[in-house]
Structures are given as structure tokens and as C-alpha cells.
N, C-alpha and C. Protein backbone atom coordinates (compact mmCIF):
# COMPACT_ATOMS: atom_id res chain seq x y z
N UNK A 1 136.23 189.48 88.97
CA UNK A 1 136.87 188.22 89.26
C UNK A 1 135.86 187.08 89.24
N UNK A 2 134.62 187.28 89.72
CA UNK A 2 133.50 186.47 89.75
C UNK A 2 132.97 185.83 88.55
N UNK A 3 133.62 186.53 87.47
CA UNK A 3 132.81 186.49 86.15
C UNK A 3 134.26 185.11 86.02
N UNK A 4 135.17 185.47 85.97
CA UNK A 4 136.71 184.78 84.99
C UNK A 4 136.34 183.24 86.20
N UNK A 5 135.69 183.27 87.35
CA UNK A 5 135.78 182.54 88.06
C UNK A 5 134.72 181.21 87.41
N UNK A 6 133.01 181.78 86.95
CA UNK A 6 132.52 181.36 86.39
C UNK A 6 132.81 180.94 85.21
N UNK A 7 133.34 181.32 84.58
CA UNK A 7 133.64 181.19 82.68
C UNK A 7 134.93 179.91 83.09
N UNK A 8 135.77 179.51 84.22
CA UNK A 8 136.82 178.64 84.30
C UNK A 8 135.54 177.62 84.59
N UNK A 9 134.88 177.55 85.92
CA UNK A 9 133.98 176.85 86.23
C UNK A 9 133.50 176.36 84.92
N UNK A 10 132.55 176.75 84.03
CA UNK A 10 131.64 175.99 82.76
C UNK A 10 132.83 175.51 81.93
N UNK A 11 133.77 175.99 81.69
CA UNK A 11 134.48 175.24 80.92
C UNK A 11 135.43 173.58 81.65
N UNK A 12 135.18 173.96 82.84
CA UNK A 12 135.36 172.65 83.55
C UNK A 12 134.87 171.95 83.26
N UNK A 13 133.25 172.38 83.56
CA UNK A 13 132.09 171.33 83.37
C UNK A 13 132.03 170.58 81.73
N UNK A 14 132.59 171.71 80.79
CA UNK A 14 131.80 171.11 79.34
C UNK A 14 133.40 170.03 79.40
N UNK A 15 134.64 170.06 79.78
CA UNK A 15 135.54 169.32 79.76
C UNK A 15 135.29 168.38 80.18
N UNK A 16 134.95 168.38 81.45
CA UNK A 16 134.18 166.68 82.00
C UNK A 16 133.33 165.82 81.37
N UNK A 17 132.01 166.88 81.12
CA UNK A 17 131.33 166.33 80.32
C UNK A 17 131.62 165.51 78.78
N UNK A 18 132.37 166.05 77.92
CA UNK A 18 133.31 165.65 76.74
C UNK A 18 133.80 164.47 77.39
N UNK A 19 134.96 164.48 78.59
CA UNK A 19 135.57 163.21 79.10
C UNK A 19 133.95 162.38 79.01
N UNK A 20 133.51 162.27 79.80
CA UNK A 20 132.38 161.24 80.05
C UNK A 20 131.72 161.06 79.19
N UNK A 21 130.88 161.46 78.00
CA UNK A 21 131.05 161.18 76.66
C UNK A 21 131.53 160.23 75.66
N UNK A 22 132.70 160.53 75.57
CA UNK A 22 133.80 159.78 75.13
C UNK A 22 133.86 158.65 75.65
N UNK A 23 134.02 158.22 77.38
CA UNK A 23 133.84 156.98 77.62
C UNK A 23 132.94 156.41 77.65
N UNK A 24 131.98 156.80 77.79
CA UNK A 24 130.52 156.27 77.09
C UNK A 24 130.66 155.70 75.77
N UNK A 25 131.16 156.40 74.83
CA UNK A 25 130.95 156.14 73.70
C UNK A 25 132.14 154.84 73.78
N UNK A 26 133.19 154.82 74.17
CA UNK A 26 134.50 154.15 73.96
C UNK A 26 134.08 152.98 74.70
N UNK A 27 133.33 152.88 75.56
CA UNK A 27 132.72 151.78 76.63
C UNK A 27 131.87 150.67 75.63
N UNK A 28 130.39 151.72 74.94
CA UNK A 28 129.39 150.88 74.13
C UNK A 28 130.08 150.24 72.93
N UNK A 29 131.67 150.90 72.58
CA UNK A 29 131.85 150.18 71.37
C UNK A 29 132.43 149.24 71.69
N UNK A 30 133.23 149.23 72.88
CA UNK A 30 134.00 147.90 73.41
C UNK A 30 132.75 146.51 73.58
N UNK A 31 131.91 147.28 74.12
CA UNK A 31 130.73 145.92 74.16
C UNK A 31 130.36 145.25 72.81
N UNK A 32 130.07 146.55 72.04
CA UNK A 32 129.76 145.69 70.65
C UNK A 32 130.37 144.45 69.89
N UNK A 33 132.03 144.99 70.18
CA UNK A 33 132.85 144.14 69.76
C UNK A 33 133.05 142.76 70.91
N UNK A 34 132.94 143.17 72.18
CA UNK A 34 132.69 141.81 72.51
C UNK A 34 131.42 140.74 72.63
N UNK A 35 130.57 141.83 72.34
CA UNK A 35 129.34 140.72 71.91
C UNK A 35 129.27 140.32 70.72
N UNK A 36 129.64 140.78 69.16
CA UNK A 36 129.95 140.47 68.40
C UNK A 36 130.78 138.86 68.30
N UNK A 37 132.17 138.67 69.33
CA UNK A 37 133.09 137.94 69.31
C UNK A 37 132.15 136.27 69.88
N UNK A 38 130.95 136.93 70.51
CA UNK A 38 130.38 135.30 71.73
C UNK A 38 129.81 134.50 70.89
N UNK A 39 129.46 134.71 69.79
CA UNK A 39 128.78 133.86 68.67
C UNK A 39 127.49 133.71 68.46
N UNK A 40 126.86 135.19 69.07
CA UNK A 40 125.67 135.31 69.19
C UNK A 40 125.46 135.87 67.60
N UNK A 41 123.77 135.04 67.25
CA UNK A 41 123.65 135.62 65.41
C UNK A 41 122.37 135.40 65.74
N UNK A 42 121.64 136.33 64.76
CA UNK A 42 120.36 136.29 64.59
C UNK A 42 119.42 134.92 64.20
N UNK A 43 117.89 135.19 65.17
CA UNK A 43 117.73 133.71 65.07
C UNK A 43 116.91 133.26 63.39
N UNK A 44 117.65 131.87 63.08
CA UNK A 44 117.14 131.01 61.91
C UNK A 44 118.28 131.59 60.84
N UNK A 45 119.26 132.20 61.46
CA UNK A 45 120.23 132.27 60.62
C UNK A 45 121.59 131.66 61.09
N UNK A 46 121.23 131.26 62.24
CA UNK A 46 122.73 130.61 63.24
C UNK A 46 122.75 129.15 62.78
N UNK A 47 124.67 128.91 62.78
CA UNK A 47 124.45 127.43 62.17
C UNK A 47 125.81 127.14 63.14
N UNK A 48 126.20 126.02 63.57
CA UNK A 48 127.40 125.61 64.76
C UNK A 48 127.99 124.71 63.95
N UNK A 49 127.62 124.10 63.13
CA UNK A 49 128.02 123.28 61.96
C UNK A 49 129.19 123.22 61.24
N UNK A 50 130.58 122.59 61.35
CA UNK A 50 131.98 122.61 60.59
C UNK A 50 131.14 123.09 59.25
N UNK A 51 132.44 123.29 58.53
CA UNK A 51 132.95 124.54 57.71
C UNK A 51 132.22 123.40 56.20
N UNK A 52 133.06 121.89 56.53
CA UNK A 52 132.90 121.22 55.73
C UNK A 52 131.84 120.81 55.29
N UNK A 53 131.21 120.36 56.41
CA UNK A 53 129.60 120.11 55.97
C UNK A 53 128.77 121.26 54.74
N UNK A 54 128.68 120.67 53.57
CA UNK A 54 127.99 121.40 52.84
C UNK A 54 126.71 120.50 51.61
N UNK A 55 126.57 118.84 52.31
CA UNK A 55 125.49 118.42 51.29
C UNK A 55 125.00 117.04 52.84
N UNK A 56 123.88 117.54 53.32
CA UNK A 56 123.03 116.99 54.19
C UNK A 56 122.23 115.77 53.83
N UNK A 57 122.13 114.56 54.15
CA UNK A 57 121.42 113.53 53.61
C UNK A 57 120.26 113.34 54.69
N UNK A 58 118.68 113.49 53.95
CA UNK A 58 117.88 113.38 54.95
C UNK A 58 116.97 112.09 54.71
N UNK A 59 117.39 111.08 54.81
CA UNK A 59 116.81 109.58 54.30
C UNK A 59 115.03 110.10 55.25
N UNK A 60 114.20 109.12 54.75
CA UNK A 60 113.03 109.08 55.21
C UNK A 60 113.08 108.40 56.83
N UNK A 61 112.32 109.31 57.99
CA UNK A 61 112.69 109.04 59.20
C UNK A 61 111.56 107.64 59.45
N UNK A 62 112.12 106.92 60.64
CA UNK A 62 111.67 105.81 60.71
C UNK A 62 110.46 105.96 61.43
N UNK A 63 109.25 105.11 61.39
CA UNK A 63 107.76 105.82 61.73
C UNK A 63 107.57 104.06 62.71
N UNK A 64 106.99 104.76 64.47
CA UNK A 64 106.92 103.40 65.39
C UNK A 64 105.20 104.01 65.69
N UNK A 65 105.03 105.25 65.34
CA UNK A 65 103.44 105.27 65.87
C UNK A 65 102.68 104.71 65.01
N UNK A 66 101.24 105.03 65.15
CA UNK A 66 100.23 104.39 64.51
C UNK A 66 99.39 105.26 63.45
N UNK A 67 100.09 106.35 62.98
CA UNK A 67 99.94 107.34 62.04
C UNK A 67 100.51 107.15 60.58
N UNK A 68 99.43 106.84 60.08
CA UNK A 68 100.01 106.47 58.62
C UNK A 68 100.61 107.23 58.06
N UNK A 69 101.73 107.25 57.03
CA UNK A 69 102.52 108.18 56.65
C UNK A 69 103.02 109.60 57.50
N UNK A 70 103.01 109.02 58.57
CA UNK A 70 103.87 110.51 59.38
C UNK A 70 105.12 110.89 59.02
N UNK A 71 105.97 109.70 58.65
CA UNK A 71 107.25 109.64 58.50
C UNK A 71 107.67 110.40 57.38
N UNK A 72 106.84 110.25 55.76
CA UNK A 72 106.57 110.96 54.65
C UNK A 72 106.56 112.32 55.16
N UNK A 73 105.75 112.99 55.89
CA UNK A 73 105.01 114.15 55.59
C UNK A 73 106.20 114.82 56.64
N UNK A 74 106.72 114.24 57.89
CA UNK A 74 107.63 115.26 58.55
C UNK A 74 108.99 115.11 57.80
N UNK A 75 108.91 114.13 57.47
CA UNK A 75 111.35 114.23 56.42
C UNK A 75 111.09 115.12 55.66
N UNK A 76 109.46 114.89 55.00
CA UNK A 76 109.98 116.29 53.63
C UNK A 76 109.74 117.67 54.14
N UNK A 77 108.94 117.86 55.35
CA UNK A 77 108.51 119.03 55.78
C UNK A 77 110.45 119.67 56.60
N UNK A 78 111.26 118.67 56.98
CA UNK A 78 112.29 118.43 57.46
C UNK A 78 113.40 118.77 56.74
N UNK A 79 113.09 118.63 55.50
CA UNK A 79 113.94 118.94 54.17
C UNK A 79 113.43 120.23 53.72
N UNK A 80 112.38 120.39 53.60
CA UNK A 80 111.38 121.60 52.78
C UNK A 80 112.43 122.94 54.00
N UNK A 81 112.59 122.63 55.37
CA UNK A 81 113.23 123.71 56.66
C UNK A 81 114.21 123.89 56.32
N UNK A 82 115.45 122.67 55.59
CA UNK A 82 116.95 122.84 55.65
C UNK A 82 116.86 123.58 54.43
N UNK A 83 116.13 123.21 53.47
CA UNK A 83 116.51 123.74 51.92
C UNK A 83 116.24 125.40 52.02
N UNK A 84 115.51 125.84 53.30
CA UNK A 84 114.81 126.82 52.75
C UNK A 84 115.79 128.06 53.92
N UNK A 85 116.85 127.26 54.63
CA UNK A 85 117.73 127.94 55.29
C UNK A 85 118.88 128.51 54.04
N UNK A 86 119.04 127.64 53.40
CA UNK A 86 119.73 128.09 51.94
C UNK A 86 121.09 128.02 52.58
N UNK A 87 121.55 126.91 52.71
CA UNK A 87 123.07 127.36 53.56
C UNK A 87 123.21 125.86 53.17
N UNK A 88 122.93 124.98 53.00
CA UNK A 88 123.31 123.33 52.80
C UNK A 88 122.65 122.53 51.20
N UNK A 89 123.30 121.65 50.49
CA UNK A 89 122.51 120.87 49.67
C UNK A 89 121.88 119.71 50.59
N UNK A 90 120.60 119.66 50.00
CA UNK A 90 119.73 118.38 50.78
C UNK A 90 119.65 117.54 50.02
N UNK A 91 119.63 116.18 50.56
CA UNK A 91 119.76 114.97 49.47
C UNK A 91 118.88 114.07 50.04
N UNK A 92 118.16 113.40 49.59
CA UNK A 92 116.95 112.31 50.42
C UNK A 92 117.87 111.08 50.72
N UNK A 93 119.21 110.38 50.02
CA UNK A 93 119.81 109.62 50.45
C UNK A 93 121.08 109.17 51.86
N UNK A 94 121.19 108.15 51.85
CA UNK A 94 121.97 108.35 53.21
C UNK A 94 123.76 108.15 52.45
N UNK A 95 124.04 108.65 51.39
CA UNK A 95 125.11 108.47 50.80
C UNK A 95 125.93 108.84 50.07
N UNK A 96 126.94 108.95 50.34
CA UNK A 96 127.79 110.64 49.14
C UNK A 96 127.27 111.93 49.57
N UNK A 97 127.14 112.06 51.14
CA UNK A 97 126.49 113.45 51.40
C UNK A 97 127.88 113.83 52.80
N UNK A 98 128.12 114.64 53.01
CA UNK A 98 128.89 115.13 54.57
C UNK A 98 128.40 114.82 55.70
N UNK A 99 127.11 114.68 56.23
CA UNK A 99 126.59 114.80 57.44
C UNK A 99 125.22 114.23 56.96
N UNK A 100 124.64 113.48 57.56
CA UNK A 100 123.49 112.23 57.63
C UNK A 100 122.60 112.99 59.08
N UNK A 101 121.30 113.42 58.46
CA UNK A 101 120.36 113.43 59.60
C UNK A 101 119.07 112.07 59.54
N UNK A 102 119.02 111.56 60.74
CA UNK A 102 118.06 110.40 60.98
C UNK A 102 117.06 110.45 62.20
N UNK A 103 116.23 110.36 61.68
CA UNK A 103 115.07 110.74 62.87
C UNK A 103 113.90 108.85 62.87
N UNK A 104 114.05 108.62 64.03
CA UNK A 104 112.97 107.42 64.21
C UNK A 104 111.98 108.34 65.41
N UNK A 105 110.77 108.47 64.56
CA UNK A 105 109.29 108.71 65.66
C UNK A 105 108.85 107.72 66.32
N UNK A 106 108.67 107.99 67.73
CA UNK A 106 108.58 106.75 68.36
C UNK A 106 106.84 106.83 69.14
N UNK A 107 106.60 108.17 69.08
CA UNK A 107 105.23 108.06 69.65
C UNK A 107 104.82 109.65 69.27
N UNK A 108 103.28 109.37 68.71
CA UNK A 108 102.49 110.46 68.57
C UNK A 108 100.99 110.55 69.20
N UNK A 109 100.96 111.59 69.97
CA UNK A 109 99.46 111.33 70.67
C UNK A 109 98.79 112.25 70.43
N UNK A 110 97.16 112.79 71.35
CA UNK A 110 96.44 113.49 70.84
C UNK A 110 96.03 113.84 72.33
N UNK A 111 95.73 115.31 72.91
CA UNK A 111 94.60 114.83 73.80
C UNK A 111 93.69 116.13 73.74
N UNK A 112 92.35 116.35 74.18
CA UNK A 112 91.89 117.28 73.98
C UNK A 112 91.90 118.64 75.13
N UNK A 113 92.34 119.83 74.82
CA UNK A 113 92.99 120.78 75.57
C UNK A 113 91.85 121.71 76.41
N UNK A 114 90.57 121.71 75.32
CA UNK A 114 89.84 122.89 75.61
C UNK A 114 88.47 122.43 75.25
N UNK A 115 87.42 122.52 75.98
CA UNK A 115 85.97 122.21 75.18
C UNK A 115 84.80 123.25 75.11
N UNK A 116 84.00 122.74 74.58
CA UNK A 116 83.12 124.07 74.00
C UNK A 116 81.77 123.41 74.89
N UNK A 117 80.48 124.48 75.30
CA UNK A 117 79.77 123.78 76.07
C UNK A 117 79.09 122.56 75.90
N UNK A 118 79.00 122.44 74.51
CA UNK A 118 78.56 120.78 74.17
C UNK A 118 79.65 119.40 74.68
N UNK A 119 80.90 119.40 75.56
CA UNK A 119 81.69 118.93 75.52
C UNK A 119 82.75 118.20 74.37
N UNK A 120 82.46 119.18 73.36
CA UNK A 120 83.46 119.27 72.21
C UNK A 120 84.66 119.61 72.42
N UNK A 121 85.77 119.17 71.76
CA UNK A 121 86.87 119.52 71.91
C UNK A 121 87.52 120.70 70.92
N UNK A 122 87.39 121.66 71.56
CA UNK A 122 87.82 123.19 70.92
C UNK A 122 89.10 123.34 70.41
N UNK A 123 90.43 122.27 71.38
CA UNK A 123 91.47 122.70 70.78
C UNK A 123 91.93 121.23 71.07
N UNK A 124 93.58 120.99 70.59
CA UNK A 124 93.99 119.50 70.74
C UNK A 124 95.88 119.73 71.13
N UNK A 125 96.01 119.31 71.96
CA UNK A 125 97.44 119.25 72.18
C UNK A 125 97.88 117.85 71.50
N UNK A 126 98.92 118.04 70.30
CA UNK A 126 99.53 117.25 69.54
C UNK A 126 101.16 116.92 70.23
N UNK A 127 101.04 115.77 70.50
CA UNK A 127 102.82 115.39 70.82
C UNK A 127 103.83 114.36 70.12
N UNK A 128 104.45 114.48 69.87
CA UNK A 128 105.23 113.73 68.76
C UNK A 128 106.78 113.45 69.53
N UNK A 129 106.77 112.15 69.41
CA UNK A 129 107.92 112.03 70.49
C UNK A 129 109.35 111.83 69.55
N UNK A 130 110.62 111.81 69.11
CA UNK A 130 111.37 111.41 68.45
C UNK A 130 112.48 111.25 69.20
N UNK A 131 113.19 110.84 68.21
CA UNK A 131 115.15 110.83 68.69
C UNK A 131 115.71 110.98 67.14
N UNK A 132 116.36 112.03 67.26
CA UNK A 132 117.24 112.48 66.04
C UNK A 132 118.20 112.85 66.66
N UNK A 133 119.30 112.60 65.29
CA UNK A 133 120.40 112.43 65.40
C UNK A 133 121.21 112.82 63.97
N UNK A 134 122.18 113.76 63.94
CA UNK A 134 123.19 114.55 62.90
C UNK A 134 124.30 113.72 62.95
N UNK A 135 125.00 113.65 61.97
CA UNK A 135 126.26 112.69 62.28
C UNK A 135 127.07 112.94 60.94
N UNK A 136 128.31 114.23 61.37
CA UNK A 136 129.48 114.39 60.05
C UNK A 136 129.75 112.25 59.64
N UNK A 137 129.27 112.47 58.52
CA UNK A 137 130.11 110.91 57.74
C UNK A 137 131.15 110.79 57.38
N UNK A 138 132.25 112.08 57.17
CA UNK A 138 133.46 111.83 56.91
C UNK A 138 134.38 111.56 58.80
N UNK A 139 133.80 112.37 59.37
CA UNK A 139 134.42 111.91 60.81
C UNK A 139 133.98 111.29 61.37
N UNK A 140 133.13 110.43 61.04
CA UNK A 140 131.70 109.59 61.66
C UNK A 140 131.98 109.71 63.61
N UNK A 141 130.96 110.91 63.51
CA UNK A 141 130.91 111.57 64.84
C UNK A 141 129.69 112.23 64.91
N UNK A 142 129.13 111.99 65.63
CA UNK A 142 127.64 112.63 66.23
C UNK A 142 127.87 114.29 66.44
N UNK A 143 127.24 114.75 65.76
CA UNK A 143 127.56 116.75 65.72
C UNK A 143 126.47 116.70 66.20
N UNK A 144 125.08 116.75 66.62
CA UNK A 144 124.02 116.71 67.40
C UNK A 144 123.32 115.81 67.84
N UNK A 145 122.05 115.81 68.81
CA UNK A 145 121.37 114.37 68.78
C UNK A 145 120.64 114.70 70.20
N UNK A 146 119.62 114.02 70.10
CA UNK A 146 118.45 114.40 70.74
C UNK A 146 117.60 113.18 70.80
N UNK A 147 117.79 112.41 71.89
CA UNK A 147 117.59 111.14 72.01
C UNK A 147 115.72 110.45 71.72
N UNK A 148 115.27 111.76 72.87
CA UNK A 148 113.53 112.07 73.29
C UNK A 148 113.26 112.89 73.23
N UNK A 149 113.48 113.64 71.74
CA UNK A 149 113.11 115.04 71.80
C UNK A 149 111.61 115.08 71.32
N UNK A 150 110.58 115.89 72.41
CA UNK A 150 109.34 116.32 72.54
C UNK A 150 109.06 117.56 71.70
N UNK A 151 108.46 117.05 70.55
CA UNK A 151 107.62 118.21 70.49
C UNK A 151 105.86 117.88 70.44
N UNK A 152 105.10 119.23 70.98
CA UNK A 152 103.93 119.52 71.78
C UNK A 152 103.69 121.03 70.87
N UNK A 153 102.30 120.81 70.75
CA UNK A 153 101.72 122.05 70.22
C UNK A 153 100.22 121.90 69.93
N UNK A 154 99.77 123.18 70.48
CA UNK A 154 98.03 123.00 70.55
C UNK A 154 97.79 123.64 69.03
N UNK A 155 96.37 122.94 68.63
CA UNK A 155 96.04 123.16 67.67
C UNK A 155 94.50 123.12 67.68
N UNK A 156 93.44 124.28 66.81
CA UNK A 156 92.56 124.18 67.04
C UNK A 156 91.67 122.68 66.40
N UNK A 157 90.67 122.64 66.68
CA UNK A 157 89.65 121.60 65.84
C UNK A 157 88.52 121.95 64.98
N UNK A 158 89.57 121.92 63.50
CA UNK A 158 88.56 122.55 62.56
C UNK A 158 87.65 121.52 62.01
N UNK A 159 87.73 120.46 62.68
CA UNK A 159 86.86 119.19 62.19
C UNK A 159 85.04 119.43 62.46
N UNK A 160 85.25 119.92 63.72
CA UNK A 160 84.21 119.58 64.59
C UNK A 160 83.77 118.76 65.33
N UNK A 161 84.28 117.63 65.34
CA UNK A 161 83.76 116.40 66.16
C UNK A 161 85.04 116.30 67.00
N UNK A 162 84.86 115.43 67.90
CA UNK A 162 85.84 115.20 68.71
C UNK A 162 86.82 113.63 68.13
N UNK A 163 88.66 113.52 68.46
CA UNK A 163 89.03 112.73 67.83
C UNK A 163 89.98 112.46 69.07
N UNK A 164 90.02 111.40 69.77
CA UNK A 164 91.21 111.17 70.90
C UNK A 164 91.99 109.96 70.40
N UNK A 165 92.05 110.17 68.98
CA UNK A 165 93.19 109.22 68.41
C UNK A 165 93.80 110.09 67.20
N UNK A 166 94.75 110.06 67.15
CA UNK A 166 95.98 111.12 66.65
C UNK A 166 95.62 111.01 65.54
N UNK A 167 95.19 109.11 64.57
CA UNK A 167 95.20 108.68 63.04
C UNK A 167 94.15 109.42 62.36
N UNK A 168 92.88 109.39 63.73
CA UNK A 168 91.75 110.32 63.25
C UNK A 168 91.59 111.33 62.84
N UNK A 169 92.39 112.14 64.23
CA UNK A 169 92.42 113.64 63.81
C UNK A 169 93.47 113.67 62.61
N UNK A 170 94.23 113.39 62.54
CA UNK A 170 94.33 113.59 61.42
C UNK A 170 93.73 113.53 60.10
N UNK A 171 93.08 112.30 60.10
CA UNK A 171 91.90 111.57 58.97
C UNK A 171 90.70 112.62 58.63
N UNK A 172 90.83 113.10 59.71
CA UNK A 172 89.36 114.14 59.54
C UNK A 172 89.89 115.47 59.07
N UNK A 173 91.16 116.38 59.57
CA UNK A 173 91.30 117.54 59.03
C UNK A 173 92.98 117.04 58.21
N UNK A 174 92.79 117.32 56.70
CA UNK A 174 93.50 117.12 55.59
C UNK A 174 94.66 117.88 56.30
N UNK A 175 94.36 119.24 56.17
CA UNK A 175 95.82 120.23 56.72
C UNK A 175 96.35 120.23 58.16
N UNK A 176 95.49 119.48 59.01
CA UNK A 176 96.33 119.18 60.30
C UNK A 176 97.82 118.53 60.23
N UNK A 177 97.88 117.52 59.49
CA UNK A 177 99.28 116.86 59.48
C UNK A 177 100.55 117.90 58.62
N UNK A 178 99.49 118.82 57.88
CA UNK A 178 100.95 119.79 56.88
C UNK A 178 100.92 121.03 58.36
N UNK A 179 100.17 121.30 58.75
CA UNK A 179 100.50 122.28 60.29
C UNK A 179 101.59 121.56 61.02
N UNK A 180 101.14 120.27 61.38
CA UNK A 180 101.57 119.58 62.28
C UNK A 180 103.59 119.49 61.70
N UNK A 181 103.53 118.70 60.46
CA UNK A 181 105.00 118.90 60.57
C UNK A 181 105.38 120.16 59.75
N UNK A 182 105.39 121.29 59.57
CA UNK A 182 105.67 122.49 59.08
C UNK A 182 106.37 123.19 60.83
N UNK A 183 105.17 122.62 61.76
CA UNK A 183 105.90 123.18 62.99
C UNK A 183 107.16 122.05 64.16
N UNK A 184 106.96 121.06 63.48
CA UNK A 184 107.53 120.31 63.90
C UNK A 184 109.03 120.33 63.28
N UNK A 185 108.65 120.47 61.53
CA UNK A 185 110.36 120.94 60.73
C UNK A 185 111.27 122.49 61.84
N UNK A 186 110.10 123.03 61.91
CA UNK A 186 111.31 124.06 62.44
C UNK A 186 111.79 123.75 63.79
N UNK A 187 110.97 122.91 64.72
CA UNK A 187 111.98 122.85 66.04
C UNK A 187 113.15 122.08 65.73
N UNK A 188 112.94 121.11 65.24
CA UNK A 188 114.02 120.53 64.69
C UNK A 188 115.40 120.83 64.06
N UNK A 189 114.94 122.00 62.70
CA UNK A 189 116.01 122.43 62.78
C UNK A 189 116.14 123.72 63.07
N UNK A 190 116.04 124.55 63.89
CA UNK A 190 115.75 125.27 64.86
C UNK A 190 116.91 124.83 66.03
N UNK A 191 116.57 123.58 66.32
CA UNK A 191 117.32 122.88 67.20
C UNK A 191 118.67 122.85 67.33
N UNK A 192 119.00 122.06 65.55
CA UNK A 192 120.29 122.05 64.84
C UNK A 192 121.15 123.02 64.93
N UNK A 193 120.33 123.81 64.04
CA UNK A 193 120.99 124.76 63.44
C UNK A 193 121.38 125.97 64.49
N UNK A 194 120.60 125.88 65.80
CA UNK A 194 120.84 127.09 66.38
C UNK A 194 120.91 126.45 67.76
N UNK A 195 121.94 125.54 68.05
CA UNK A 195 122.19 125.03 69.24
C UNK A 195 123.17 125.62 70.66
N UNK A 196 124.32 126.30 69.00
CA UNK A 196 125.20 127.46 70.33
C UNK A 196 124.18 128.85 70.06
């Protein structure tokens, strides 16, 4: 009897076990599908952007610091980000396009982060102050916008000398300003594009 008693017993167990299983499994797929549904997407591929929007006008952004051609080097670095999302036509004009992005820089500074024992400056925190702004042109309605949006990022000093003016450091290292807006294009649209 001991034996028929055991052999009911394990087959209890492997029955339960199967049940619990199953809801396990029936549980993780229910999640999938509701995390699927929240509008969560992988990042630099997420866009919140109507359906319609499909040709972006990125006129040259308006330049208030004291950095010559900043304005040049971040719209196209700005354009070089959208084109290379591959999801929109980019147009340098503000006209015959769906949605108009406009950026006025209003302040760019420099200060030095880190020094070396000669009191050289080893590294440089770069800040670039803006207000941009997205705007569908057929519904003329603001779809994003970012009044004082900060961006900040340390960068080393491949110059060697020390520069506590932004025009300099730049003046002195050629590829600081293509670093500078290469990382500045992606917060931006970074920003945009991946806001929900």
C-alpha cells in the first residue's frame, strides 16, 4: 500500500509542478505583451513624432555666443544625427518641409576641470546653452521644445596650453568643435526623437 501511496504522492507533485510551470510561462508572456503595448523601443530608434511628419527643415541655428561659426558646425552636425536616423528627409530650408527644427545658441563657455602638476589644464568642461524648438508646419504647433536646454561635456586638452575662452580652445584644437557638436547633435536629437 506504501508503494501505490508514494507513486499517487509523485504524481501529485509532477502535476503541480506542470500547473506552476505553465503559469509561469502564461504570466512572462502576459508581461511581454504588456510591455510591448507601453511604447517602450530601443534606444536611437524611438521616434513620438505624427505619422505625417516625413521631410524635417533644419535652417542654420541662430549663433548669440562669441564662437565663430558654431552655428555652421552644430545644424550640420544636427542634420548629419537626423539623416543618419534614416526615418525623415532633411532639408536645410525653413519651407515646403512638415515640421521646422530651430535652434538659437545663446551661450557657450569653457572652464578648466582637471590640472596637471604644472597647473595645466588636463581636461575642459564645455557648455553650450540653447533653446530649440520642433514645430509640425502644417498644424503649426510646437511637437517639442526646450527652452534652456544645457548641454555640458568634459573633454580632454590635446592642445597643451591652457584656454579659458571657448573661441580659443577651440582655435587651438581643429577637432574640438567636430567632438564638440557630433556630441551635442545627439543630445539633441536624442532628445527629440526619444522623448516618450
Amino acid at each position: 500500500m506504501s508503494n501505490i501511496s508514494t507513486t499517487k504522492d509523485t504524481e501529485d507533485m509532477e502535476v503541480e509542478t506542470s500547473k506552476g510551470l505553465f503559469l509561469r510561462v502564461l504570466c512572462g508572456g502576459a508581461l511581454v505583451i504588456v510591455a510591448a503595448g507601453c511604447g517602450y523601443s530601443l534606444a536611437g530608434r524611438g521616434s513620438f513624432l505624427p505619422s505625417n511628419i516625413r521631410t524635417i527643415g533644419v535652417p542654420t541655428f541662430a549663433n548669440r555666443t562669441t564662437v565663430f561659426n558654431l552655428e555652421t558646425q552644430l545644424t550640420e552636425k544636427v542634420r548629419g544625427e537626423l539623416i543618419g536616423r534614416g526615418k525623415y528627409q532633411i532639408l536645410p530650408q525653413d519651407s515646403g518641409v512638415d515640421a521646422l527644427l530651430v535652434g538659437d545658441l545663446t551661450t557657450a563657455s569653457i572652464t578648466p576641470s582637471s590640472f596637471n602638476q604644472q597647473q595645466l589644464a588636463l581636461r575642459y568642461t564645455i557648455t553650450i546653452v540653447a533653446s530649440i524648438q520642433l514645430r509640425d508646419v502644417r498644424e503649426n504647433k510646437v511637437l517639442w521644445e526646450n527652452p534652456s536646454m544645457v548641454f555640458r561635456q568634459e573633454y580632454d586638452n590635446t592642445s597643451g596650453t591652457n584656454a579659458l575662452d571657448v573661441s580659443a580652445f577651440f582655435g587651438q584644437d581643429a577637432n574640438a568643435l567636430d567632438r564638440v557638436g557630433a556630441d551635442f547633435a545627439r543630445t539633441v536629437v536624442s532628445a527629440i526623437l526619444e522623448a516618450f
